[in-house]
N, C-alpha and C. Protein backbone atom coordinates (compact mmCIF):
# COMPACT_ATOMS: atom_id res chain seq x y z
N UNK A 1 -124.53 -126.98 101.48
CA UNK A 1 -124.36 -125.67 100.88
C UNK A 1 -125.06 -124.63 101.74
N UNK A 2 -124.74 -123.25 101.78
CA UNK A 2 -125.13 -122.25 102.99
C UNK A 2 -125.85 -121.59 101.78
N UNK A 3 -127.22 -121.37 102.06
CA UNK A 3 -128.40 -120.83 101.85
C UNK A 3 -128.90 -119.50 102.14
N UNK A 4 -129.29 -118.59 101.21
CA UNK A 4 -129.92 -117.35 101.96
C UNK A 4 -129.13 -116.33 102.72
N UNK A 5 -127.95 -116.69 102.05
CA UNK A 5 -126.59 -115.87 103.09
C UNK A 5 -127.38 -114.27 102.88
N UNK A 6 -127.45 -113.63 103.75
CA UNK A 6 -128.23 -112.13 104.07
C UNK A 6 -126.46 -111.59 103.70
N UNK A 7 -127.18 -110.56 103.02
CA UNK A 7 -126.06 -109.50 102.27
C UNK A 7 -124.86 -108.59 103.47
N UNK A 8 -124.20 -108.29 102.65
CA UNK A 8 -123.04 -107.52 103.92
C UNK A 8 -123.59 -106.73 104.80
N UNK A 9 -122.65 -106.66 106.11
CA UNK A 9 -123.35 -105.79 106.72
C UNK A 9 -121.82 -105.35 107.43
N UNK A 10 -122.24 -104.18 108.23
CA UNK A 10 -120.85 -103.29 108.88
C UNK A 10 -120.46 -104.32 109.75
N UNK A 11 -118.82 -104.69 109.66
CA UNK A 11 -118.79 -105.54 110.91
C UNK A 11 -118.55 -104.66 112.35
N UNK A 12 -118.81 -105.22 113.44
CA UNK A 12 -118.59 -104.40 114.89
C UNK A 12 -117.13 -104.70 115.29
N UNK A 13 -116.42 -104.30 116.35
CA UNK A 13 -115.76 -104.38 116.99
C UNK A 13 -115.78 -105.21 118.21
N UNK A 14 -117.02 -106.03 118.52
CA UNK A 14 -117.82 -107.20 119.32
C UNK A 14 -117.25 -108.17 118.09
N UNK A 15 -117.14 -107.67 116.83
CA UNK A 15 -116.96 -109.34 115.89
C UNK A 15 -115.66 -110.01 116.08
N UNK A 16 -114.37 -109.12 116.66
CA UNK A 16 -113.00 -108.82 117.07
C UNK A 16 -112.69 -110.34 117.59
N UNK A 17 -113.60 -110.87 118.52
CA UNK A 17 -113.47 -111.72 119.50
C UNK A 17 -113.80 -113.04 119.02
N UNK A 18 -114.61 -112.86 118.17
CA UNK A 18 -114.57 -114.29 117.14
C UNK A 18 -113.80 -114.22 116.49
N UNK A 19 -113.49 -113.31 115.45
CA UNK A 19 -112.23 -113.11 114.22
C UNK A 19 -111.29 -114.08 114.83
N UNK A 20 -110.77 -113.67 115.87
CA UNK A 20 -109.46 -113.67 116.78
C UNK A 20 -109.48 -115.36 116.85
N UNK A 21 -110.39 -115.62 116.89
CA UNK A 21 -110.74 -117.79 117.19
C UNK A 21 -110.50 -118.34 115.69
N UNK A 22 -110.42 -117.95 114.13
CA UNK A 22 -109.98 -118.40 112.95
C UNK A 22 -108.79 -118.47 112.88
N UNK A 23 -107.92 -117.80 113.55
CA UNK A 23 -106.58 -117.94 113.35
C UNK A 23 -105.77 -118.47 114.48
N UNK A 24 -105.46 -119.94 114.36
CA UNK A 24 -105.17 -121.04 115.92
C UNK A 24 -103.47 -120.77 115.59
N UNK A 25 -102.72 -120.12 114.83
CA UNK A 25 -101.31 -120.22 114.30
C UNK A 25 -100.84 -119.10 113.74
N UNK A 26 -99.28 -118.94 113.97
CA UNK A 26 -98.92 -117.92 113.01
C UNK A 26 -99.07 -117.82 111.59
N UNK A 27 -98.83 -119.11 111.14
CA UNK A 27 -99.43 -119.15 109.85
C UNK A 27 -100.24 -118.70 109.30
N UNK A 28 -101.90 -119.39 110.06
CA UNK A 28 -102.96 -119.20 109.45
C UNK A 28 -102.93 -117.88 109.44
N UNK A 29 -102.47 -116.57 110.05
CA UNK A 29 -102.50 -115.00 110.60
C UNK A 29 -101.42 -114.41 109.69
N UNK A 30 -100.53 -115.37 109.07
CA UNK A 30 -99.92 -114.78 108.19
C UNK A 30 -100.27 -114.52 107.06
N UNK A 31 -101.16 -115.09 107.03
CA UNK A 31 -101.80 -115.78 105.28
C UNK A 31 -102.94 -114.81 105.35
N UNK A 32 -103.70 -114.52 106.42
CA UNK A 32 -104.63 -113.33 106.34
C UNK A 32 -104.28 -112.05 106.26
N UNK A 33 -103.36 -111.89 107.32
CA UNK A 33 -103.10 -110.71 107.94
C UNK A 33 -101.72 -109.72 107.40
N UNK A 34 -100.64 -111.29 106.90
CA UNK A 34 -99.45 -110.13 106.46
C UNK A 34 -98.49 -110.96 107.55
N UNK A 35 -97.51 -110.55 107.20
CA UNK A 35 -95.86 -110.83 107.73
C UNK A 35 -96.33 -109.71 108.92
N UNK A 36 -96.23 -108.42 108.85
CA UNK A 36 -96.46 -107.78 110.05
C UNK A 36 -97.54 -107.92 111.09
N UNK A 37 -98.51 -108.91 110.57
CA UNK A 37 -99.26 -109.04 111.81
C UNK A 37 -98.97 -109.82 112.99
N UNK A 38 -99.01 -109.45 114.13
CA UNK A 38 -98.47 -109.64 115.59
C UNK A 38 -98.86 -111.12 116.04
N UNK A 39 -98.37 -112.25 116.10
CA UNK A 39 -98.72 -113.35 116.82
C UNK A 39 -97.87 -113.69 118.08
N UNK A 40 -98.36 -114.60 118.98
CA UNK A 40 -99.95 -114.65 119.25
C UNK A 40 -100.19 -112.95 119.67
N UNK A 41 -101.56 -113.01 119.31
CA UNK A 41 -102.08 -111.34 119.41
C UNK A 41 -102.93 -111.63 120.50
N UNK A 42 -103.49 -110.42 121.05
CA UNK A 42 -104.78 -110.03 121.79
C UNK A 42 -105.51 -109.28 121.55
N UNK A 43 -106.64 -108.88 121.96
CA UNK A 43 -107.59 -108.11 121.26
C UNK A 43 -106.87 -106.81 120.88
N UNK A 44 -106.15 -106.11 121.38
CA UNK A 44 -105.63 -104.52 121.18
C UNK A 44 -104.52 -104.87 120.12
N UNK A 45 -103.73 -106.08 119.90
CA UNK A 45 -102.42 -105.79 118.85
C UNK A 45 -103.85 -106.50 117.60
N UNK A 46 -104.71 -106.87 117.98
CA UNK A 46 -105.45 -107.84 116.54
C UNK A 46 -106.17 -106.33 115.75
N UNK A 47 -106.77 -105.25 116.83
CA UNK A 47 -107.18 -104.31 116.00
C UNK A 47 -106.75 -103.43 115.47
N UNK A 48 -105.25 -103.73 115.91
CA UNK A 48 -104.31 -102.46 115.59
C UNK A 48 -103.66 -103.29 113.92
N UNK A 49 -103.10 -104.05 114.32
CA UNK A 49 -102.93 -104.55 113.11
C UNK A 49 -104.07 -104.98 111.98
N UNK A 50 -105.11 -105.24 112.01
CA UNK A 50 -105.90 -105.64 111.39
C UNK A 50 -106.54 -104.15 110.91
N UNK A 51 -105.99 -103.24 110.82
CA UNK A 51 -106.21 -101.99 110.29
C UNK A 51 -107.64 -101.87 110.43
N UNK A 52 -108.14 -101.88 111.60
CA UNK A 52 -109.57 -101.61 111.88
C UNK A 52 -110.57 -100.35 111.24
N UNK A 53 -109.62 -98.92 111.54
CA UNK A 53 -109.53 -97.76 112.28
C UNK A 53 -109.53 -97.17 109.98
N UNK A 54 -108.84 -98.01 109.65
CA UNK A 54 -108.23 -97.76 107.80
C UNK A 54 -108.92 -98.20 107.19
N UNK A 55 -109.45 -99.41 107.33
CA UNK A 55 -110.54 -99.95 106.33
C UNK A 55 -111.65 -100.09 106.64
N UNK A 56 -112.42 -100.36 106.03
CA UNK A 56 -114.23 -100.45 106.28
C UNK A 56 -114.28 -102.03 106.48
N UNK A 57 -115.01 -102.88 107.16
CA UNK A 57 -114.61 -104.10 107.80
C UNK A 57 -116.43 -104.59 107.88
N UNK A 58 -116.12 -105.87 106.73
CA UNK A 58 -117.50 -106.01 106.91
C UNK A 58 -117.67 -107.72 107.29
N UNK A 59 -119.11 -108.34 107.39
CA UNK A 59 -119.44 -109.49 108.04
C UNK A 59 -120.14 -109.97 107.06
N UNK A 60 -120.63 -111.38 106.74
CA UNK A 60 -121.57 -111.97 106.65
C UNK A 60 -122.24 -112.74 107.61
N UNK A 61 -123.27 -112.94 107.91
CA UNK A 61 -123.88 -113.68 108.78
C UNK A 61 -125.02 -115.00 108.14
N UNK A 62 -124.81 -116.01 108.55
CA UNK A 62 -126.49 -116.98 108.09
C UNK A 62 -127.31 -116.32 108.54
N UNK A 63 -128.61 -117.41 108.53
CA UNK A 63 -130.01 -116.79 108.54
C UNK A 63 -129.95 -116.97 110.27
N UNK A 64 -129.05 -117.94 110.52
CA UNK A 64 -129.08 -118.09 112.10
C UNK A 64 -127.98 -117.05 112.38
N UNK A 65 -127.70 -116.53 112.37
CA UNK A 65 -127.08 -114.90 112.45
C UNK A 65 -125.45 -115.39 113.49
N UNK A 66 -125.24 -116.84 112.41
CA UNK A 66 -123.49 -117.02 112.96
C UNK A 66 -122.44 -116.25 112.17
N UNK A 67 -121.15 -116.02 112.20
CA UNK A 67 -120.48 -114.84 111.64
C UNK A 67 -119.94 -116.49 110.43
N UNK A 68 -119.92 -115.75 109.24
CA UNK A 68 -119.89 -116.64 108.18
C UNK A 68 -118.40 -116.59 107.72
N UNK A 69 -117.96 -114.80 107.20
CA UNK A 69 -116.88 -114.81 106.53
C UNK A 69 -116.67 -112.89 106.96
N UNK A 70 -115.52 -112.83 106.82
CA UNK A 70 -115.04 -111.02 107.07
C UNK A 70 -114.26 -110.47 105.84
N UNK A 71 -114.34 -109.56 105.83
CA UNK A 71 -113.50 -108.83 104.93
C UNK A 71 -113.63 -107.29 104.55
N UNK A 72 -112.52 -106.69 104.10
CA UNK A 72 -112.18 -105.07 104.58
C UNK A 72 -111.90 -104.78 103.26
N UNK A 73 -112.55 -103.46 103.28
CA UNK A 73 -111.94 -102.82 101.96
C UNK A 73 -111.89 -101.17 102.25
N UNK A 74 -110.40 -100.94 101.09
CA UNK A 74 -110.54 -99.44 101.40
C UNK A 74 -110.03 -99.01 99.83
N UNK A 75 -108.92 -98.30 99.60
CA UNK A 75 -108.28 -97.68 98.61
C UNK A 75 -106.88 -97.74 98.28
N UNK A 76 -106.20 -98.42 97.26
CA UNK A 76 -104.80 -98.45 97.54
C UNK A 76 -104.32 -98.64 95.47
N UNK A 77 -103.79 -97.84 96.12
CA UNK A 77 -103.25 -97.83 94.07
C UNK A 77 -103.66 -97.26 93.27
N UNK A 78 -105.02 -96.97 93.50
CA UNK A 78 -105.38 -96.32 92.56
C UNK A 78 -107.05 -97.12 91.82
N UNK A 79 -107.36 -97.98 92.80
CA UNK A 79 -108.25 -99.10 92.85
C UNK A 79 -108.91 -99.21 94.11
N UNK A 80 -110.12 -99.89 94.38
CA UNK A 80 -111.07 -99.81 95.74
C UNK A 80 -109.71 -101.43 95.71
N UNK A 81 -109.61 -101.71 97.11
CA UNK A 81 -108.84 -102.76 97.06
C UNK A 81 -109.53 -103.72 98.68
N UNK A 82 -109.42 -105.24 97.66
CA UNK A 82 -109.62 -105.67 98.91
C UNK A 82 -109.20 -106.46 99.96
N UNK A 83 -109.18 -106.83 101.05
CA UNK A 83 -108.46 -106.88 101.82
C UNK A 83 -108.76 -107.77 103.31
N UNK A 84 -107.61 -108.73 103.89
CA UNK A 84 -108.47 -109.50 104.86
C UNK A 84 -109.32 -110.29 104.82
N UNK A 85 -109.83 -111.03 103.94
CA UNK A 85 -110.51 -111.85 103.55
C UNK A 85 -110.71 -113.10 103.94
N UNK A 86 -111.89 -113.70 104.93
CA UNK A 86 -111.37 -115.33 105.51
C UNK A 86 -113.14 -115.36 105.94
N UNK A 87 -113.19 -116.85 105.41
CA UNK A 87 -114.21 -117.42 105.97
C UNK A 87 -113.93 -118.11 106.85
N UNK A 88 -115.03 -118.56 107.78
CA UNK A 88 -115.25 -118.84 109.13
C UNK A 88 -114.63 -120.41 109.19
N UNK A 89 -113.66 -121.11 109.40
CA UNK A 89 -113.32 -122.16 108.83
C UNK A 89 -114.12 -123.35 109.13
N UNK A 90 -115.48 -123.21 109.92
CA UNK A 90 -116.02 -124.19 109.74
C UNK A 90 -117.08 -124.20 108.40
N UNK A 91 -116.94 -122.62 107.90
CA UNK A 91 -118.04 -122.80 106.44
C UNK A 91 -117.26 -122.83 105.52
N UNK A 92 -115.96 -123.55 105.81
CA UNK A 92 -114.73 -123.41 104.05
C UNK A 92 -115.38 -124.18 102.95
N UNK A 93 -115.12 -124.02 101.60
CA UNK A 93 -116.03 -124.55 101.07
C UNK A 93 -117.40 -125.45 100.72
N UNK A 94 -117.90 -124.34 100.99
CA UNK A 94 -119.59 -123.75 101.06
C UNK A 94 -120.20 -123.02 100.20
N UNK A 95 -119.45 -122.11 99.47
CA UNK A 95 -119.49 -121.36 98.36
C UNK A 95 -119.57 -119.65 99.39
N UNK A 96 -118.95 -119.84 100.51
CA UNK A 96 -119.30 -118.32 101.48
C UNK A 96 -118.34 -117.56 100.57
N UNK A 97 -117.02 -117.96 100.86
CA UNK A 97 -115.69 -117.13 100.42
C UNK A 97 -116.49 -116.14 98.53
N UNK A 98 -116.79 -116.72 97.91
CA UNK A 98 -117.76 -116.39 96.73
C UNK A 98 -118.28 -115.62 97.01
N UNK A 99 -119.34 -115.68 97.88
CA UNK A 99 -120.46 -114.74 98.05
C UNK A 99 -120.01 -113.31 98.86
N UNK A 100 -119.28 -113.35 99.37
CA UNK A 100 -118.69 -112.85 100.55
C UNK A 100 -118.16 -111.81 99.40
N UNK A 101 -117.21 -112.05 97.84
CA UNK A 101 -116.45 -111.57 97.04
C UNK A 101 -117.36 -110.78 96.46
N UNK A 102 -118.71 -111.60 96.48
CA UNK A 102 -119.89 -110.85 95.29
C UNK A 102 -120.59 -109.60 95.98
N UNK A 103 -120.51 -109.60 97.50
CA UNK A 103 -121.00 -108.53 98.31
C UNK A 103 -120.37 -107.32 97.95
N UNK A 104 -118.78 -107.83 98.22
CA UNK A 104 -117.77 -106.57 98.42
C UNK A 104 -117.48 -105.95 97.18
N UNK A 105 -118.03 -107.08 96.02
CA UNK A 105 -117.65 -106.17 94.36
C UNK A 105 -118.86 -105.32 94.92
N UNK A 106 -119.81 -105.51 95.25
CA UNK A 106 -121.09 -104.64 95.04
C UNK A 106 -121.22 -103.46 95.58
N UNK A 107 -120.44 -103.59 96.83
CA UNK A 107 -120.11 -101.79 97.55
C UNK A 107 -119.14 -101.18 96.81
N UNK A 108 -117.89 -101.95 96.58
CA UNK A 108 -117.57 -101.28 95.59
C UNK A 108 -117.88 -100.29 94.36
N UNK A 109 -118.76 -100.90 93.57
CA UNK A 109 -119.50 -100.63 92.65
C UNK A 109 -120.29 -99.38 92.87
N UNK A 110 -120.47 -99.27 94.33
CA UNK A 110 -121.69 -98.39 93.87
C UNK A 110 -120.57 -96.62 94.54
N UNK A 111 -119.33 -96.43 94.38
CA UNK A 111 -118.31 -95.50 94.04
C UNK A 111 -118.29 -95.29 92.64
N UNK A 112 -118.74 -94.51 91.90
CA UNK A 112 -118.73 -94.38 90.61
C UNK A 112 -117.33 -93.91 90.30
N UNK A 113 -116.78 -93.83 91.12
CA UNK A 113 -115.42 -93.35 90.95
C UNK A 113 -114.70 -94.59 90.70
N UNK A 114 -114.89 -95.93 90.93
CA UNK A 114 -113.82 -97.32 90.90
C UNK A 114 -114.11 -97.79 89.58
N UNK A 115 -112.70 -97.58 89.00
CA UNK A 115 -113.24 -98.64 87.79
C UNK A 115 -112.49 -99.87 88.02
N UNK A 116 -111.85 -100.30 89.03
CA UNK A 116 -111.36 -101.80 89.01
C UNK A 116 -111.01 -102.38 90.42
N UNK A 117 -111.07 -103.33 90.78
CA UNK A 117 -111.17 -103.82 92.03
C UNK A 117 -109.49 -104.81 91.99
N UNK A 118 -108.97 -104.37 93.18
CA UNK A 118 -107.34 -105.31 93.39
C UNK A 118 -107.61 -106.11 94.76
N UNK A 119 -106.79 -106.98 94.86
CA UNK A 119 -106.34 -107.63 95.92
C UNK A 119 -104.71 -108.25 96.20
N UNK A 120 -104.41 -108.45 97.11
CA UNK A 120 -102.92 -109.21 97.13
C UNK A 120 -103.81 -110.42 97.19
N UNK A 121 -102.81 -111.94 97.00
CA UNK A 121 -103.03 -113.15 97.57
C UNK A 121 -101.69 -114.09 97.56
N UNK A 122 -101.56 -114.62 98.60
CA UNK A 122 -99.83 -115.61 98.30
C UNK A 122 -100.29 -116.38 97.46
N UNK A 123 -99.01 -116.45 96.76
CA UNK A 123 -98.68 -117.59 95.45
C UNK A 123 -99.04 -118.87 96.13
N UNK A 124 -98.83 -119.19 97.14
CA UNK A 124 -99.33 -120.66 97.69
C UNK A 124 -100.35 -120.98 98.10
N UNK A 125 -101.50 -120.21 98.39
CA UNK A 125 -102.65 -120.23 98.66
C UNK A 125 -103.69 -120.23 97.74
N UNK A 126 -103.76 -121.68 97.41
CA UNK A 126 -104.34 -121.85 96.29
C UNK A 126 -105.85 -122.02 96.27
N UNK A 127 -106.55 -122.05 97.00
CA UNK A 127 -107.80 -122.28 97.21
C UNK A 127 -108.55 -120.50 97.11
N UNK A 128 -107.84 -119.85 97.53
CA UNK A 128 -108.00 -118.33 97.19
C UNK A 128 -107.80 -117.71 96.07
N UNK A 129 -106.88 -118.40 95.48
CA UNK A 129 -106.45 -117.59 94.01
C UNK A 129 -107.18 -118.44 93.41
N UNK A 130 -107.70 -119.12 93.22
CA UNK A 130 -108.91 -120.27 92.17
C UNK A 130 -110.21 -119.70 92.51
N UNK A 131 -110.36 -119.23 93.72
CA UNK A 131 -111.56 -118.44 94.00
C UNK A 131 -111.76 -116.90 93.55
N UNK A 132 -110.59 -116.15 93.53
CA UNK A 132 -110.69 -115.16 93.02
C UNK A 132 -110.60 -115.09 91.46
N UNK A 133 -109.72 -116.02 90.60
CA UNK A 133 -110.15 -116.25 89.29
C UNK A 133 -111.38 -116.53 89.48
N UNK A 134 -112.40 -117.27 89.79
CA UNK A 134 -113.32 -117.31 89.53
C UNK A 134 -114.18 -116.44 89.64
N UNK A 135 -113.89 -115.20 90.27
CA UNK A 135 -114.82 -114.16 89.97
C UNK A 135 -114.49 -113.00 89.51
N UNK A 136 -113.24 -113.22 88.17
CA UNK A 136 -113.25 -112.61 87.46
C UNK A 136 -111.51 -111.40 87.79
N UNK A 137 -111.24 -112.34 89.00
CA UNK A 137 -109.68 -111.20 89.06
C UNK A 137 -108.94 -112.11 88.25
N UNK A 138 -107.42 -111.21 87.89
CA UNK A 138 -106.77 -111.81 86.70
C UNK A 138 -105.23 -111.19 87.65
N UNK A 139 -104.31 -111.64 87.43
CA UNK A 139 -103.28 -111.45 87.91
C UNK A 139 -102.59 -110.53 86.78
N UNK A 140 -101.97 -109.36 87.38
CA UNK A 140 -101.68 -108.01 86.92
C UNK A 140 -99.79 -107.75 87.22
N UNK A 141 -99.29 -106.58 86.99
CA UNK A 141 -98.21 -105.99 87.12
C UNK A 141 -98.32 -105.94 88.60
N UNK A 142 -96.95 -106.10 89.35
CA UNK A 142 -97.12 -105.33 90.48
C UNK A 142 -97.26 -104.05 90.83
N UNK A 143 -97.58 -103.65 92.16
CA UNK A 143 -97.53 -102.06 91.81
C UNK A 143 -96.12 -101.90 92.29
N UNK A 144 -96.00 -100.44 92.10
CA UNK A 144 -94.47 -100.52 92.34
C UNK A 144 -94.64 -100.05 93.91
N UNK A 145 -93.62 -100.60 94.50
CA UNK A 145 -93.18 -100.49 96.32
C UNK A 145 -93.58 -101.15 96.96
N UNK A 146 -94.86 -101.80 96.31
CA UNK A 146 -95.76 -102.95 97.34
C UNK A 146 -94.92 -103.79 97.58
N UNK A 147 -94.96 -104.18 98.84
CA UNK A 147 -94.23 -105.49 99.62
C UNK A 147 -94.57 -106.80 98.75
N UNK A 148 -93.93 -107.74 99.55
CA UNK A 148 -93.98 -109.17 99.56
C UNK A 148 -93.85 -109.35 97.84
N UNK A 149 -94.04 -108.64 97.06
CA UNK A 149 -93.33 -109.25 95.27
C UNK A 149 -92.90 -110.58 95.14
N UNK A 150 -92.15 -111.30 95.72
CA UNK A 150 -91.96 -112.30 95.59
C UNK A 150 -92.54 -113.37 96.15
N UNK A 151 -93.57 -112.83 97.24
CA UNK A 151 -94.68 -114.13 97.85
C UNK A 151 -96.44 -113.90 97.30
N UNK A 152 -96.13 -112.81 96.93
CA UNK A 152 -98.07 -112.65 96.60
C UNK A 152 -98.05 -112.31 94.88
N UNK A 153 -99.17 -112.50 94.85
CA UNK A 153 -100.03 -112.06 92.88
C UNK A 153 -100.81 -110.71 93.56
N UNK A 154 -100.77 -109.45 92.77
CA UNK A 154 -101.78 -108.73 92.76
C UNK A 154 -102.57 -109.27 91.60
N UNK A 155 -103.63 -108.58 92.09
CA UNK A 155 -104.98 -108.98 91.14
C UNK A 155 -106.03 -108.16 91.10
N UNK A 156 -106.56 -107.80 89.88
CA UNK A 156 -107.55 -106.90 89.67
C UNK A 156 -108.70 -107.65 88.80
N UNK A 157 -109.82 -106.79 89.22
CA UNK A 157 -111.31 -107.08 87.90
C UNK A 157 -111.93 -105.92 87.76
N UNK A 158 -112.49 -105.72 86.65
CA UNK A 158 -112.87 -104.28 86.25
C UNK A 158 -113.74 -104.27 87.50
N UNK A 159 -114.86 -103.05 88.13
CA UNK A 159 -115.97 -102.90 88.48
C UNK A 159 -116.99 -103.04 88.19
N UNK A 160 -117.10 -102.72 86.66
CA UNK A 160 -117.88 -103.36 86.48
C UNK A 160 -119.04 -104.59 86.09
């Protein structure tokens, strides 16, 4: 179990170059990133698509200051929404992906303006949607225009 995980922090644009080593397949890049994200990528199509520049893009690190898990959040619907989400696949269940969720409710939170937190996740990716029930998202209406309807669950949890 990973211990003492030190709280979010801004991710860099130096983190780009590891990110880029979690995803060995189109797949795995589909499942993070979206149907539109560019495979195989390089550093310039990974930051362009990975909406660097749009969302706020954060890290966890251990106490030995290895990159743990990433994830981005910005605004979409009408909700802080979140987004990009992947632990480091050598810490997959570890309880990171969790903690990683409990960070990003917490910046959230402190927008007094959010009263509920969304995410997409594919219907087949089940280790994510059991993780996000577990901290409290619930699968909702779609919004209207959002893509993929027929491959992903939106999902929301209050803020507070």
């Amino acid at each position: 179990m990973l211990r003492s995980l030190p709280k979010l922090e801004p991710a860099s644009e130096a983190d780009i170059d590891e990110l880029m080593t979690w995803f060995p397949d189109a797949a795995s890049v589909d499942i993070w990133g979206g149907p539109r994200f560019r495979f195989p990528f390089d550093r310039e199509s990974f930051h362009t698509d990975s909406r660097w520049q749009e969302f706020a893009s954060y890290c966890l690190r251990n106490a030995a200051g290895e990159f743990a898990a990433f994830g981005q959040m910005g605004y979409r619907y009408g909700r802080s929404h979140l987004a990009r989400l992947v632990v480091n696949p050598d810490r997959r269940g570890q309880g990171v992906g969790r903690k990683l969720l409990e960070e990003l409710i917490a910046v959230a939170r402190t927008n007094s303006d959010v009263e509920a937190i969304a995410l997409f996740v594919y219907k087949d990716n089940e280790p994510a949607f059991r993780c996000y029930q577990a901290m409290g998202f619930e699968v909702q209406d779609y919004p209207a225009g959002a893509a993929l309807q027929d491959r992903c669950y939106y999902m929301t949890r209050p803020a507070d």
